[in-house]
N, C-alpha and C. Protein backbone atom coordinates (compact mmCIF):
# COMPACT_ATOMS: atom_id res chain seq x y z
N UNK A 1 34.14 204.74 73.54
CA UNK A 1 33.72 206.13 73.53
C UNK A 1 33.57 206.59 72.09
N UNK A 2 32.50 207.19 71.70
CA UNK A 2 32.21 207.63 70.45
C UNK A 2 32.95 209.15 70.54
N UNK A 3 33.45 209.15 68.92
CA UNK A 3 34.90 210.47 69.09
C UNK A 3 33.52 211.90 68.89
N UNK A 4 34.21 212.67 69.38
CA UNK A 4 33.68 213.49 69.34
C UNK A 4 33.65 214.73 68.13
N UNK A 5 32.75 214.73 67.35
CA UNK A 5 32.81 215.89 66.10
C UNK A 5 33.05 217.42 66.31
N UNK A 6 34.15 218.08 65.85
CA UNK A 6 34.21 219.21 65.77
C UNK A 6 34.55 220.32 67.36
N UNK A 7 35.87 219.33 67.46
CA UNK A 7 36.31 219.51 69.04
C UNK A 7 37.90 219.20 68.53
N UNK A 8 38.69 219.83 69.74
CA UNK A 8 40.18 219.30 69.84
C UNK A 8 40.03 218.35 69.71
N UNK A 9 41.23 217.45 69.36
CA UNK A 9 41.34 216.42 69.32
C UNK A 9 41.71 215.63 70.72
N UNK A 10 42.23 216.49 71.65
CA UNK A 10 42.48 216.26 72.65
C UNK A 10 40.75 215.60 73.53
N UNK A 11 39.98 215.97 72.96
CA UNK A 11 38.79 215.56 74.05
C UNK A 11 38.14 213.92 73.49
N UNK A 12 39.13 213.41 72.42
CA UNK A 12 38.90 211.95 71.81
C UNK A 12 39.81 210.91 72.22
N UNK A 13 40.66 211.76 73.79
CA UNK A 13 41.83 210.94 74.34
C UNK A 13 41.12 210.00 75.30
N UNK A 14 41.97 208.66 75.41
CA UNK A 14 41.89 207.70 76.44
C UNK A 14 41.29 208.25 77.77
N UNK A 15 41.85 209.28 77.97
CA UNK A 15 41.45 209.78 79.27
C UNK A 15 40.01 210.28 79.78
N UNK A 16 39.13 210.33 78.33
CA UNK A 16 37.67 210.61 78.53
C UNK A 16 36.74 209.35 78.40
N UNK A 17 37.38 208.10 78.23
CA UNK A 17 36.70 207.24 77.55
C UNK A 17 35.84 206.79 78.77
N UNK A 18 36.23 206.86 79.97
CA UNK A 18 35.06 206.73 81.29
C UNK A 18 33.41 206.96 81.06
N UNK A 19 33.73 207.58 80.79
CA UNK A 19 32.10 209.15 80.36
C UNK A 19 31.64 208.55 79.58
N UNK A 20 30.44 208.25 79.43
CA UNK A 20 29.05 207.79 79.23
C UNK A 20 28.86 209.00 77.62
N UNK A 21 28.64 207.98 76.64
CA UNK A 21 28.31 208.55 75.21
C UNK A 21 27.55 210.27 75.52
N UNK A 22 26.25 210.17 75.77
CA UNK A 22 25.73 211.55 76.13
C UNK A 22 26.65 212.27 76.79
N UNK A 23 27.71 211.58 78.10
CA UNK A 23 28.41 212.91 78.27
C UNK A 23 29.37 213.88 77.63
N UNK A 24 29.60 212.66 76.87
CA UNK A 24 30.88 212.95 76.11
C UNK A 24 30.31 213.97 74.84
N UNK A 25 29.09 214.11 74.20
CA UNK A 25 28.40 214.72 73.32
C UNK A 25 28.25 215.83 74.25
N UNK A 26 27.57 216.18 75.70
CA UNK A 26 27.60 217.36 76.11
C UNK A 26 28.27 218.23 76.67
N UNK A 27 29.83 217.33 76.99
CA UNK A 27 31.25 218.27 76.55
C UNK A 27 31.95 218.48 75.85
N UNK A 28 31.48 217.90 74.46
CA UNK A 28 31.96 218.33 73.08
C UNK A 28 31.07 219.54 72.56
N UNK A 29 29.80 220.12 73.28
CA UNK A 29 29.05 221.24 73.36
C UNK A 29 29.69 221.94 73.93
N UNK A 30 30.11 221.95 75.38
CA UNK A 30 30.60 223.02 76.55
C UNK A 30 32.37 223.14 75.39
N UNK A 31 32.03 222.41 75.54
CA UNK A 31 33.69 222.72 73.88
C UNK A 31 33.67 223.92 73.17
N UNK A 32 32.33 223.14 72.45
CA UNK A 32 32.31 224.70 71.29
C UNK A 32 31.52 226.15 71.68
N UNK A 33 31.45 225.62 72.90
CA UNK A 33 30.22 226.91 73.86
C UNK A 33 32.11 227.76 74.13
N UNK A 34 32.12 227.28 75.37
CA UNK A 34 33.57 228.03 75.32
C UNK A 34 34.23 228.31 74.24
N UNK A 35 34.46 227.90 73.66
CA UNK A 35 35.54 228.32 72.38
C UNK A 35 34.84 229.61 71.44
N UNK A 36 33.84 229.13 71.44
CA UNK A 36 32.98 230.59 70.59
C UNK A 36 33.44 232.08 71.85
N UNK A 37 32.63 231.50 72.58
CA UNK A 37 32.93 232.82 73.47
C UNK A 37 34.29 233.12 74.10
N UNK A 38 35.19 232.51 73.68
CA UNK A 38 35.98 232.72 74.09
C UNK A 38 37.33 233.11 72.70
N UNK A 39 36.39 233.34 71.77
CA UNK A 39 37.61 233.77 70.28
C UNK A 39 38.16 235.04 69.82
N UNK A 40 39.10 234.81 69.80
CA UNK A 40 39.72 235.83 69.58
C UNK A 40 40.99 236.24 70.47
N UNK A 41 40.57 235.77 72.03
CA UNK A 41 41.31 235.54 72.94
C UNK A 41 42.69 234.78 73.07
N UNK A 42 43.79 234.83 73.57
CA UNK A 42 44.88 234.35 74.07
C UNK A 42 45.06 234.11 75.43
N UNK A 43 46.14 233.13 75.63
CA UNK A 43 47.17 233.48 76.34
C UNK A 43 48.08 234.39 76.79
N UNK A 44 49.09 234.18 77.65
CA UNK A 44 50.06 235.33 77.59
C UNK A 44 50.95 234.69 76.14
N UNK A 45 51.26 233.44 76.12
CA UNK A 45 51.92 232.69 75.48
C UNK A 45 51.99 232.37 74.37
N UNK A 46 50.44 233.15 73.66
CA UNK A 46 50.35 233.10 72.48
C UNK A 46 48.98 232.33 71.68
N UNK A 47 48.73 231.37 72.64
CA UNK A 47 47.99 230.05 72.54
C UNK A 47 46.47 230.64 72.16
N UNK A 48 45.75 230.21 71.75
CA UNK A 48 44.17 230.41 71.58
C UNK A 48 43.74 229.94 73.61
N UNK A 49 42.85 230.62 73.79
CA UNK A 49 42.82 230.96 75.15
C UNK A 49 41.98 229.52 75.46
N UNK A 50 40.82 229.15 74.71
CA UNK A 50 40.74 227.66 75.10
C UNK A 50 41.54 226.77 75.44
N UNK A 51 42.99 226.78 75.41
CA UNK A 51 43.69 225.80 75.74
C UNK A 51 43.63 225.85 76.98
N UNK A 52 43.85 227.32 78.11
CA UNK A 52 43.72 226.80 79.30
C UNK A 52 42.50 225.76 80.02
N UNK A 53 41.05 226.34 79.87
CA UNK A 53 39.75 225.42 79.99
C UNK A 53 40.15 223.74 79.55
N UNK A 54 41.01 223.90 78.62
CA UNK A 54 40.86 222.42 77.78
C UNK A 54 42.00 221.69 78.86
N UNK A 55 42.88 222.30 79.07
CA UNK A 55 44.27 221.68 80.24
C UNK A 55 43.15 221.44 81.45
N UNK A 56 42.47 222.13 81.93
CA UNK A 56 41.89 221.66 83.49
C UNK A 56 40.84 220.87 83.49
N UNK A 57 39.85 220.67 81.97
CA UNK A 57 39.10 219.45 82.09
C UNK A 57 39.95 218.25 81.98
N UNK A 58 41.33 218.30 81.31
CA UNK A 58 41.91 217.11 81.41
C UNK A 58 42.52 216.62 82.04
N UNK A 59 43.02 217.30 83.11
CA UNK A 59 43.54 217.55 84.84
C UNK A 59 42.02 216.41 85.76
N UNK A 60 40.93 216.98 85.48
CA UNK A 60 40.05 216.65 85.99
C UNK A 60 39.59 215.38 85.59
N UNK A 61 39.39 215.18 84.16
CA UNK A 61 38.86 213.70 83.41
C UNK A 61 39.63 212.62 84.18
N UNK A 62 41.40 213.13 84.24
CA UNK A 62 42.10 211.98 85.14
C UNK A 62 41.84 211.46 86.33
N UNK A 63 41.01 212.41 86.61
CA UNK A 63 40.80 211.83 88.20
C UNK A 63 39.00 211.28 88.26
N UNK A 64 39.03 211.39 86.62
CA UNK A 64 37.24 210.74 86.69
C UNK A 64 36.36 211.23 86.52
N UNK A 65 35.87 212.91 87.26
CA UNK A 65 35.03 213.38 87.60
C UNK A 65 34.19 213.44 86.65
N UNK A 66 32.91 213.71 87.27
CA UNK A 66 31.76 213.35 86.11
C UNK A 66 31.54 214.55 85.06
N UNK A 67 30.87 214.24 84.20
CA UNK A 67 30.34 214.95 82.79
C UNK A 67 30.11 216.54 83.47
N UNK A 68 29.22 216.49 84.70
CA UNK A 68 28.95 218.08 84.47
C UNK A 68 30.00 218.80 85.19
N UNK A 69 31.06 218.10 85.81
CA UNK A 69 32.25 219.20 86.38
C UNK A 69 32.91 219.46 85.33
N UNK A 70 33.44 217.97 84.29
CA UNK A 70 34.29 218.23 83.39
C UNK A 70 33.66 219.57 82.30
N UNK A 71 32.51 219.91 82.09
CA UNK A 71 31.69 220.88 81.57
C UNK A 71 32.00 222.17 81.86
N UNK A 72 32.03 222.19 83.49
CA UNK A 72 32.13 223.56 84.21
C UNK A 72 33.60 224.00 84.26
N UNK A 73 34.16 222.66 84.10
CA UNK A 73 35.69 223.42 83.92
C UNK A 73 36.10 223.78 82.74
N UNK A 74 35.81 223.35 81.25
CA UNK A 74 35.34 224.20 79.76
C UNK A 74 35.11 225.32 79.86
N UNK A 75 33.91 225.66 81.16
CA UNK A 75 33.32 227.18 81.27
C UNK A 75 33.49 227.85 81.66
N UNK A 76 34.23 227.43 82.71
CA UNK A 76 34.70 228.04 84.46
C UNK A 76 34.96 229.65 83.99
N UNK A 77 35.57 230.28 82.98
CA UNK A 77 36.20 231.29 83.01
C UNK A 77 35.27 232.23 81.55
N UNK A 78 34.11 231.67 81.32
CA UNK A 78 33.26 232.19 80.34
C UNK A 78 32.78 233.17 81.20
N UNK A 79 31.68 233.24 82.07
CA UNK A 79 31.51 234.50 82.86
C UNK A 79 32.38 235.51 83.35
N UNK A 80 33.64 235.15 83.45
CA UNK A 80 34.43 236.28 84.28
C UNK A 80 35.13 236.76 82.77
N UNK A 81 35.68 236.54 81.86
CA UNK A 81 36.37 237.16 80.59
C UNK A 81 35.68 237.29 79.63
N UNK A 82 33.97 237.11 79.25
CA UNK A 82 33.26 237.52 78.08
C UNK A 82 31.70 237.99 78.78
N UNK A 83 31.23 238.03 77.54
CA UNK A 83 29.70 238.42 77.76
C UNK A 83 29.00 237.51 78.13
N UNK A 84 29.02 236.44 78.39
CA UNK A 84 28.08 235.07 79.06
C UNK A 84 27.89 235.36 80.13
N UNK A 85 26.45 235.14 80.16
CA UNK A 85 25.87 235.31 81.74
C UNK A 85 25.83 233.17 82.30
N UNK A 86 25.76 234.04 83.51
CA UNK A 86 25.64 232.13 84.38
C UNK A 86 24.36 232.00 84.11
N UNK A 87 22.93 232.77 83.51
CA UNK A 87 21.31 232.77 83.14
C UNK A 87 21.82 231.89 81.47
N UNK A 88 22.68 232.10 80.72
CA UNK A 88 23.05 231.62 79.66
C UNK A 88 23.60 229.76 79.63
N UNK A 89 24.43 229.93 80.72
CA UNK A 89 25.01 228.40 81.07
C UNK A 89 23.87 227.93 81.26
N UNK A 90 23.27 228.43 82.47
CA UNK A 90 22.33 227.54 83.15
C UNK A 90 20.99 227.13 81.76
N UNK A 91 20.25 227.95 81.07
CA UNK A 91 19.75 227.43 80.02
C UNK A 91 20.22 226.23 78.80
N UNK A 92 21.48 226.92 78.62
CA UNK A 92 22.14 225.80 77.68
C UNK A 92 22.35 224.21 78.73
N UNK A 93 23.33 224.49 79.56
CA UNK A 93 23.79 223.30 80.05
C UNK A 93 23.29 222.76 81.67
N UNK A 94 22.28 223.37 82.10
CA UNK A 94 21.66 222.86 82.90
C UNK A 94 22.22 223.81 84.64
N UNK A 95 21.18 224.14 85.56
CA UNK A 95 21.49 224.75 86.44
C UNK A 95 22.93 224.05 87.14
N UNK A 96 22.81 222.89 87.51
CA UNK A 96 24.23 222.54 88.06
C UNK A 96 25.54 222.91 87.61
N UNK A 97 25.56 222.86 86.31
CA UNK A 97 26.86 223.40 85.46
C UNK A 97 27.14 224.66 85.75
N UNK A 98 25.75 225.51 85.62
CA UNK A 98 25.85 227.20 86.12
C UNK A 98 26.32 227.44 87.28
N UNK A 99 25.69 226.88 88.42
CA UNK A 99 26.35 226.75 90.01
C UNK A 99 27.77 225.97 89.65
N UNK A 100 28.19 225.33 89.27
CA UNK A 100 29.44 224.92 89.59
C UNK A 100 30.20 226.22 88.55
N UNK A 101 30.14 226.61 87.56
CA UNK A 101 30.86 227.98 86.97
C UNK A 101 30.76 228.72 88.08
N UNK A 102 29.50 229.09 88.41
CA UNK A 102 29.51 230.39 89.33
C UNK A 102 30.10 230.20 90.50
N UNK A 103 30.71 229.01 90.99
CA UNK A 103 31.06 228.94 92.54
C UNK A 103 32.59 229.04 92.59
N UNK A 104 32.83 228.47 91.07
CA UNK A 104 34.87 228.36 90.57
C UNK A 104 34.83 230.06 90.77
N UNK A 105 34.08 231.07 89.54
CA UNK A 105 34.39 232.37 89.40
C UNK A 105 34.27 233.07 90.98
N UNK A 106 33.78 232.59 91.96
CA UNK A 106 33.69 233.50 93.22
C UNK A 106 34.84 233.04 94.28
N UNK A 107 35.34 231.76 93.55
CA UNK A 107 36.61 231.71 94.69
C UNK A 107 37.42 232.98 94.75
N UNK A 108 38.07 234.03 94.16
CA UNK A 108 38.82 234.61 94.73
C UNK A 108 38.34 236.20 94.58
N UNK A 109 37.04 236.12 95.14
CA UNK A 109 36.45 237.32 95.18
C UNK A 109 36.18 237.26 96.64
């Protein structure tokens, strides 16, 4: 797996090395996509608020799942806590990624 530039370090772990070079480049994007829109933000705990997104793609990488879930779970929470529209995902990272954000944010509506 080629490491990924300008990302946690956490997304250059064993646990992503499954994922296919391009994927791994277009969730080192959904990386810095979330993290932009998401700055400034916390935890209750203190943490820069990307850490939660970054805990559930790596929840997920363990069990395999492919490039564009591990993506949507980076994003999952960009529409519901900032100004990103799912018209924004879906341009950047492709309609599937947008439907899978938009279907996580409507579970508990």
């Amino acid at each position: 797996m080629a490491a990924v530039p300008q990302t946690d370090p956490r997304l250059n772990e064993a646990r992503f090395a499954y994922l296919k070079a391009k994927d791994v480049a277009r969730l080192a994007e959904a990386y810095r996509f979330s993290e932009a829109a998401h700055s400034g933000q916390t935890r209750q705990s203190g943490e820069p608020y990307i850490s939660h997104p970054l805990a559930v793609a790596e929840i997920l990488a363990d069990w395999h799942l492919d490039g564009q879930t591990l993506m949507a779970a980076l994003l999952h929470d960009v529409t519901e806590d900032t100004k990103v529209t799912k018209d924004e995902i879906s341009d950047t990272f492709g309609k599937p990624v947008a439907e899978l954000v938009d279907g996580v944010s409507k579970l508990d509506k």
